[in-house]
Every structure is written in C-alpha cells, then in structure tokens.
Protein backbone atom coordinates (compact mmCIF):
# COMPACT_ATOMS: atom_id res chain seq x y z
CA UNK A 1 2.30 182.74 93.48
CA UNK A 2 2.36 179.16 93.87
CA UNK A 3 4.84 176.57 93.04
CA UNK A 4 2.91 174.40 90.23
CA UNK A 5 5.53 171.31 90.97
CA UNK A 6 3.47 170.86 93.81
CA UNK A 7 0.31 170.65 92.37
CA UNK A 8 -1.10 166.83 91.65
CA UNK A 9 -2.66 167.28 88.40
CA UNK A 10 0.74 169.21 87.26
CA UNK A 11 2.66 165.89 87.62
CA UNK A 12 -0.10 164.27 86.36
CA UNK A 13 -0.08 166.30 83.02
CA UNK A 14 3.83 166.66 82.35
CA UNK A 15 3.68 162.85 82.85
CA UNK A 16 0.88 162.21 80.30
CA UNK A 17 2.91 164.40 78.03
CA UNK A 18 6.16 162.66 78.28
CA UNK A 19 4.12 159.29 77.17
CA UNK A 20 2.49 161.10 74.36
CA UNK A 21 6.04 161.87 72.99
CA UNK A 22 7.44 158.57 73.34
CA UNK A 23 4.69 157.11 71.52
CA UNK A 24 4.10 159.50 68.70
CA UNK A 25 7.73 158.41 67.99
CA UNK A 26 5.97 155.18 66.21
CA UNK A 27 3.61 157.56 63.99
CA UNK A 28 4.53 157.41 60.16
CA UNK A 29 6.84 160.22 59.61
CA UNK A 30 4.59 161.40 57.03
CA UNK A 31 2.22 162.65 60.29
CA UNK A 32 5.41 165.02 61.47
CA UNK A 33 4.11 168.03 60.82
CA UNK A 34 0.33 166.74 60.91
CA UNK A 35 -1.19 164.50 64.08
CA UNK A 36 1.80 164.02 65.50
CA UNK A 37 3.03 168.08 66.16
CA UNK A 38 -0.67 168.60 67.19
CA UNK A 39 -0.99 165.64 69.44
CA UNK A 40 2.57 166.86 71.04
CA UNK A 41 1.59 170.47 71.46
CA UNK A 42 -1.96 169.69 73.07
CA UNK A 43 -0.35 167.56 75.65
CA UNK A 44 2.70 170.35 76.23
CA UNK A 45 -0.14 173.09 76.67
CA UNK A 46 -1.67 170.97 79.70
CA UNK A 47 1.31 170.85 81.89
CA UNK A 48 2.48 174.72 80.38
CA UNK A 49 -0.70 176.50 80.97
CA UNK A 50 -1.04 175.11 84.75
CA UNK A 51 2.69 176.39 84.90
CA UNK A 52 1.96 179.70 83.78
CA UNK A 53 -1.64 179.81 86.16
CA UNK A 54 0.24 179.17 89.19
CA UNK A 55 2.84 181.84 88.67
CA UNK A 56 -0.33 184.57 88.66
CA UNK A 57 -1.30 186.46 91.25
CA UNK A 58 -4.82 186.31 91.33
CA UNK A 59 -7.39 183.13 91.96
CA UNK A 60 -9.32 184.37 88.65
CA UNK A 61 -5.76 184.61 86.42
CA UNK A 62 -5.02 181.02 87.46
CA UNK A 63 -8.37 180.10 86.59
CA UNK A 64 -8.17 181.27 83.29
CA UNK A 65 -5.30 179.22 82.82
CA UNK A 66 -6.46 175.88 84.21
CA UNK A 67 -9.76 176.82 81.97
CA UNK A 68 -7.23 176.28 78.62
CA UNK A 69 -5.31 173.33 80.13
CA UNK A 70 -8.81 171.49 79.65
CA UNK A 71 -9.80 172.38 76.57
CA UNK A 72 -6.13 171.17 75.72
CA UNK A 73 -7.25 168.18 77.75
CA UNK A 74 -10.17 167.48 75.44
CA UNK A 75 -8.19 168.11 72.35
CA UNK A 76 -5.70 165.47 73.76
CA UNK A 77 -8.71 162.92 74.58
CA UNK A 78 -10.08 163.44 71.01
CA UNK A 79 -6.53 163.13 69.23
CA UNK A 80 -5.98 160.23 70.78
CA UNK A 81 -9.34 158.69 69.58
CA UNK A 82 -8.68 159.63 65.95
CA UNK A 83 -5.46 158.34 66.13
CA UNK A 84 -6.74 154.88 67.23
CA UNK A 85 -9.50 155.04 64.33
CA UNK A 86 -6.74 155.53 62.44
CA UNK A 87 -4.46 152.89 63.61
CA UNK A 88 -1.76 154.44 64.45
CA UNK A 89 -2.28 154.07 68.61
CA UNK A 90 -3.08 150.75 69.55
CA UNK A 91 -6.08 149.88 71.77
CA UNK A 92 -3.77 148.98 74.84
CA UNK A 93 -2.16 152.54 74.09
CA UNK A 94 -5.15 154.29 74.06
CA UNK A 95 -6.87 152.71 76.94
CA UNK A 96 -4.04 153.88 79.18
CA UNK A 97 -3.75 157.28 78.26
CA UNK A 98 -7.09 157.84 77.71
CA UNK A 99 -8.31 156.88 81.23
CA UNK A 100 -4.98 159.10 82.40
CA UNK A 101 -6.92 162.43 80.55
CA UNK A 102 -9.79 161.48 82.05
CA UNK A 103 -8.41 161.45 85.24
CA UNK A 104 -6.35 165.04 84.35
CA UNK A 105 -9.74 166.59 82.96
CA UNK A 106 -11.62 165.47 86.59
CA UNK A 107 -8.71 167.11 88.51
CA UNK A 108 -8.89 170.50 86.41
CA UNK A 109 -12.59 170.64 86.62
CA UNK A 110 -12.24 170.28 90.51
CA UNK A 111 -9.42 172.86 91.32
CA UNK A 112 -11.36 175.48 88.54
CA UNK A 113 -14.26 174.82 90.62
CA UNK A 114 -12.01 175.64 93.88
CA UNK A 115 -10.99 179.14 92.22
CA UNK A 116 -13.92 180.14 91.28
C-alpha cells in the first residue's frame, strides 16, 4: 500500500480539481446539472482513482486505476475545450489548465508505464 499524498501527479490532480471548481462557479446556472457536474466529476475522478490505486496491493490493481485517472484526464482536456468553444472558459482560463492536464496526462502515462 502506498500513501498517494506522496505521489507528484496526486497533488498535481487534486490541485487541478480544486481550480476546476472555483471556476465552474462562473458557468450559467442553467449548466448545473449539465457541463458543469460533468466537468467537476471528471476532475474529482483524477485525484480519486489515484487514491484508490495506491491503497491496492498489487502493481497491476494500481495500474488499473491510474489507467481510468487518464481517461478522466482526457475527458477533463476535452471539457475544457468545449467549454471555451462555448464561451464559458476564457482563453487565459483554458490555457492554464489545459497545459496543467497535459502535464497530469504525461505523469500518468509515465508511472502506468513504471507498473507495467
């Protein structure tokens, strides 16, 4: 069992996912239950998942795990593109979070390809 607070791409994700709240809060409230709940709950299954990987006891369990943080990952990175096409994330916004999945998405790939 590990401890996932010690794991860099952990504290990279629960950050990410504290931004993406604070700036869904500017989303019409029409989008509540729409873009908003689904942006929210991709970027909560990033830092959850790696959470629930490192508390396995196998290599191939925590692998699965970090395997669904990135797809979460690339839900995130498209959500956030729609929601700039959309106008409801400004460019500046997206630009920094964006570049922050990125950066999340690179980390998963490399500790999957660790466990593996």
């Amino acid at each position: 069992m590990r401890n996932y607070k010690n794991l860099e791409v952990w504290k990279k994700s629960h950050q990410l996912a504290l931004k993406i709240y604070e700036v869904t809060k500017i989303f019409p409230s029409e989008e509540k239950f729409g873009i908003i709940s689904q942006l929210r709950r991709a970027s909560l299954s990033i830092p959850t998942n790696l959470v629930e990987g490192a508390s396995r006891n196998s290599e191939k369990e925590f692998a699965y795990f970090i395997n669904i943080a990135s797809g979460s990952s690339a839900e995130v990175e498209y959500l956030l593109e729609f929601s700039k096409s959309i106008a409801y994330l400004s460019v500046e916004d997206f630009d920094i979070l964006s570049k922050e999945v990125i950066i999340i998405r690179k980390m998963l790939n490399s500790l999957y390809q660790k466990l593996k």
